[in-house]
C-alpha atoms as a PDB file:
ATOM      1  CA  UNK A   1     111.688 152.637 155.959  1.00  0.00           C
ATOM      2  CA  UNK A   2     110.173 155.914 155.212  1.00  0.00           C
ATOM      3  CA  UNK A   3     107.477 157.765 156.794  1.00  0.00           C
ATOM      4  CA  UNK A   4     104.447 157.211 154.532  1.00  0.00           C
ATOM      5  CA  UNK A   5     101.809 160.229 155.318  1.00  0.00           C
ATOM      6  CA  UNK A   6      97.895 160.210 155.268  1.00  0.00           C
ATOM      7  CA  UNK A   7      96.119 163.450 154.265  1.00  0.00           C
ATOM      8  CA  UNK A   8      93.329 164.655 155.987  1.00  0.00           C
ATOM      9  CA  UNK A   9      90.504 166.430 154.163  1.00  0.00           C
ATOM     10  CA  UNK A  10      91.196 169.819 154.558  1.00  0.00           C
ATOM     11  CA  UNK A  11      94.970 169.609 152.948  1.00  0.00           C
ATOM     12  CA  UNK A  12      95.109 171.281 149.667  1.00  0.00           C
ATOM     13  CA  UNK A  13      95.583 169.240 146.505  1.00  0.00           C
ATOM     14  CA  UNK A  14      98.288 170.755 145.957  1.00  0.00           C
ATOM     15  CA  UNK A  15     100.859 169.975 149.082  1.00  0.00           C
ATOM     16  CA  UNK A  16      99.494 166.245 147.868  1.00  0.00           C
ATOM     17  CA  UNK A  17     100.514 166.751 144.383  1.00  0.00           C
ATOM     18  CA  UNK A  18     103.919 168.816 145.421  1.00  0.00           C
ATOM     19  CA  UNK A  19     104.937 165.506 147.499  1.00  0.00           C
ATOM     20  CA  UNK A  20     104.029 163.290 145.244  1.00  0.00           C
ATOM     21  CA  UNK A  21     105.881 164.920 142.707  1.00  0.00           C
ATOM     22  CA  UNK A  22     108.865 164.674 144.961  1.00  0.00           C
ATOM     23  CA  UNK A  23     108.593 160.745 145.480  1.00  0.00           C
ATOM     24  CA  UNK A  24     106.372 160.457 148.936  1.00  0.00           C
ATOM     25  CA  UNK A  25     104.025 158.051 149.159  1.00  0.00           C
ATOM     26  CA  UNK A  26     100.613 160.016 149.977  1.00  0.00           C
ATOM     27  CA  UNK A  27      97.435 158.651 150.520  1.00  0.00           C
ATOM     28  CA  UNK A  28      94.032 160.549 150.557  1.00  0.00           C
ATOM     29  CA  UNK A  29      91.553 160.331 152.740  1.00  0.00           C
ATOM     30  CA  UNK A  30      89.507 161.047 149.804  1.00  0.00           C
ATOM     31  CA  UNK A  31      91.285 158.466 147.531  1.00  0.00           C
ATOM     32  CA  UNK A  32      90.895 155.767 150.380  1.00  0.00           C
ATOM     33  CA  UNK A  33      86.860 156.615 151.045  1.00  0.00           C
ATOM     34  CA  UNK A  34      87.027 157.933 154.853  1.00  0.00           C
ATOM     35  CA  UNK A  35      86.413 161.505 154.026  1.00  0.00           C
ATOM     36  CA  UNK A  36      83.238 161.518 156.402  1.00  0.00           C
ATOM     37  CA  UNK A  37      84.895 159.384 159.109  1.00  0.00           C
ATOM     38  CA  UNK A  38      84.905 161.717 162.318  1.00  0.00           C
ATOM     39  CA  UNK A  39      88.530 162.806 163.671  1.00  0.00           C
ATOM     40  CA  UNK A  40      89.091 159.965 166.147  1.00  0.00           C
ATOM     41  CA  UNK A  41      88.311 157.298 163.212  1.00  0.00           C
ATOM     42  CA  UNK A  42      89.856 159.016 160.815  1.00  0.00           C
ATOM     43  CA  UNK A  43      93.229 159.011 163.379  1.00  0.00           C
ATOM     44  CA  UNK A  44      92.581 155.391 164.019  1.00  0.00           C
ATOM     45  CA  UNK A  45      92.637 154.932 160.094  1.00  0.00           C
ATOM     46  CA  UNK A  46      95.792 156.178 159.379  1.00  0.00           C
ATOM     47  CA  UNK A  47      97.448 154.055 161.978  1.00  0.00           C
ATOM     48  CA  UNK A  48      95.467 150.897 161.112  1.00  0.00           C
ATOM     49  CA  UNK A  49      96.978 151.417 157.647  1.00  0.00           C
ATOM     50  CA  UNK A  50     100.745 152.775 158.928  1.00  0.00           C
ATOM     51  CA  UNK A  51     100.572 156.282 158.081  1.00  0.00           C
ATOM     52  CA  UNK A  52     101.450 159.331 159.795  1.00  0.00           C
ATOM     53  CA  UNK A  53      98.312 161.689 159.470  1.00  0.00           C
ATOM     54  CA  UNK A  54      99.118 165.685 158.426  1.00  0.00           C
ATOM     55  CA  UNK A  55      96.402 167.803 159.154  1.00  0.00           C
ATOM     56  CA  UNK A  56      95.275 171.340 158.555  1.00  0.00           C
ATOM     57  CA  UNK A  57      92.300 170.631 161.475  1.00  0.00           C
ATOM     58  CA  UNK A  58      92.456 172.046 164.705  1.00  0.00           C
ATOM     59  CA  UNK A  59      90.099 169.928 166.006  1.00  0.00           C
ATOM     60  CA  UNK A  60      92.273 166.817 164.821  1.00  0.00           C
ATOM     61  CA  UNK A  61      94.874 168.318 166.652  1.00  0.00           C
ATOM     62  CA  UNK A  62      92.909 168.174 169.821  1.00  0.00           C
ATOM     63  CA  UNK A  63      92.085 164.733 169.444  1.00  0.00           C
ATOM     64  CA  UNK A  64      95.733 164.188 169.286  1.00  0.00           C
ATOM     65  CA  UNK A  65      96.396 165.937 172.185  1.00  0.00           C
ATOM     66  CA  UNK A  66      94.069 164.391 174.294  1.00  0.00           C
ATOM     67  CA  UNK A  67      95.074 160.622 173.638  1.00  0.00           C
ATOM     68  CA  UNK A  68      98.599 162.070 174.668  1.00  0.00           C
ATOM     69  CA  UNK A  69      97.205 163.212 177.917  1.00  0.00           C
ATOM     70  CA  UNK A  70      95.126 159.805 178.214  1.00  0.00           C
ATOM     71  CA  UNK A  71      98.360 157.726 177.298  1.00  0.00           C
ATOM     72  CA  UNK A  72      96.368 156.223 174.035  1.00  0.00           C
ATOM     73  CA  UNK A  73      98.727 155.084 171.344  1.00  0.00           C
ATOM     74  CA  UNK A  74      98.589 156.701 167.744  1.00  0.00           C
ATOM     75  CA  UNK A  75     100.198 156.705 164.370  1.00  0.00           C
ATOM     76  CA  UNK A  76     101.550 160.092 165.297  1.00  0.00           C
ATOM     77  CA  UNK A  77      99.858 163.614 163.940  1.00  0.00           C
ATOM     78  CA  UNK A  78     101.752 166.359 161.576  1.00  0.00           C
ATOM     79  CA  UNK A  79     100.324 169.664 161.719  1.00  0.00           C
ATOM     80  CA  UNK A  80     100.237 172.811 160.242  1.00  0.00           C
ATOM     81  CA  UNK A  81      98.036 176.092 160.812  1.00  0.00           C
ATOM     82  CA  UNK A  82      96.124 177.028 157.473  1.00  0.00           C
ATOM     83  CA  UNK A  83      97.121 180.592 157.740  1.00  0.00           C
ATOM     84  CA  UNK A  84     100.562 180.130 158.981  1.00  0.00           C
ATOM     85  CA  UNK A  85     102.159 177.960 156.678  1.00  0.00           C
ATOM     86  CA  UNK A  86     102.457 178.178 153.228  1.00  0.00           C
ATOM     87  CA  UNK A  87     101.913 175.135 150.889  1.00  0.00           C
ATOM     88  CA  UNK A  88     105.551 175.265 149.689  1.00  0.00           C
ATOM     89  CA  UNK A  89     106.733 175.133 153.396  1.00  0.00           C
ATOM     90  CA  UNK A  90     104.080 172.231 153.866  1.00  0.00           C
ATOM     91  CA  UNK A  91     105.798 170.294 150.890  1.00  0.00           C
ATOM     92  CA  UNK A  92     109.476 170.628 151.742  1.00  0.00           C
ATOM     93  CA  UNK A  93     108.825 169.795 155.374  1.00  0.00           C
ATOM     94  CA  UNK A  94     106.278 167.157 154.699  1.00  0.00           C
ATOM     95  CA  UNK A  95     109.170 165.744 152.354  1.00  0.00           C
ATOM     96  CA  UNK A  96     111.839 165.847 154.853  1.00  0.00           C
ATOM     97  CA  UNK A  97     109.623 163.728 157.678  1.00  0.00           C
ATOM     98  CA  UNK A  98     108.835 161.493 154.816  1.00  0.00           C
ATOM     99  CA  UNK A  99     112.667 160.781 153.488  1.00  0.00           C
ATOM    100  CA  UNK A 100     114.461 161.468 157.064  1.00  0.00           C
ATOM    101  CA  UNK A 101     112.214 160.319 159.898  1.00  0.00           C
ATOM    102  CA  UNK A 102     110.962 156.704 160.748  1.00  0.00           C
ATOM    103  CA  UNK A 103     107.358 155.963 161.416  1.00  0.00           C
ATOM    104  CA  UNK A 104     108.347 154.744 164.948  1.00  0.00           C
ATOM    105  CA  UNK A 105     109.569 158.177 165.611  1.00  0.00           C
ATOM    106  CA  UNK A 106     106.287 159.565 165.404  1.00  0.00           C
ATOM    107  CA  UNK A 107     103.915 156.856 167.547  1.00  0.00           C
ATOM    108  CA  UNK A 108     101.887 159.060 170.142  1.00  0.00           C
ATOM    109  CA  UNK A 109     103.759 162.714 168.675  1.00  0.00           C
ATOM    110  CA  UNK A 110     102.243 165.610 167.583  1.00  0.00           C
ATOM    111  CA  UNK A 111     104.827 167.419 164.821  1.00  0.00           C
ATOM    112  CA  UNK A 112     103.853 171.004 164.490  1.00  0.00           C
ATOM    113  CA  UNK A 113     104.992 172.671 160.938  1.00  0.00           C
ATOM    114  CA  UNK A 114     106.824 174.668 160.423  1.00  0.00           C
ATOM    115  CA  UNK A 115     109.441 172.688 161.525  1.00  0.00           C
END
């Protein structure tokens, strides 16, 4: 089974569009309706629907880290500086989790792009 991702709202349209293109399945938060859902819920919605969440947010990112430190079970985070990596990057990496990785490989992790 593949690793299907979750986008969080501050991912560009077009890292969605580039994996899509390249056969990932990508939901939205946007396209599922839980674009005003603060970053714990929004981290609880991607596991409740089996996603791995990629995020541009630092703030999601400490979220992340801090149900590490508390031992609280999650989906599992991907993330990737805005500055620092470039939407290309985001797509082939993003691609290679997707078609390489399982989804139980990422329960309570926090991937940091690039990889």
């Amino acid at each position: 089974m593949s690793v299907r991702l979750y986008m969080d709202v501050h991912v560009r349209r077009a890292v969605t569009v580039g994996l899509r293109l390249r056969g990932v399945d990508v939901l939205t938060a946007q396209e599922d309706g839980s674009t005003r859902l603060p970053d714990p819920e929004l981290l609880d919605r991607a596991g409740e629907l089996g996603r791995v969440l990629f995020s541009q947010d630092s703030d999601l990112l400490r979220e992340a880290t801090e149900r590490q430190r508390a031992g609280r079970s999650f989906a599992g985070v991907v993330y990737a500086h805005q500055l620092n990596v470039s939407v290309g990057q985001c797509v082939r990496d993003l691609e290679l989790i997707a078609k390489v990785a399982e989804p139980e490989d990422f329960v309570g992790w926090v991937e940091y792009l690039p990889l």
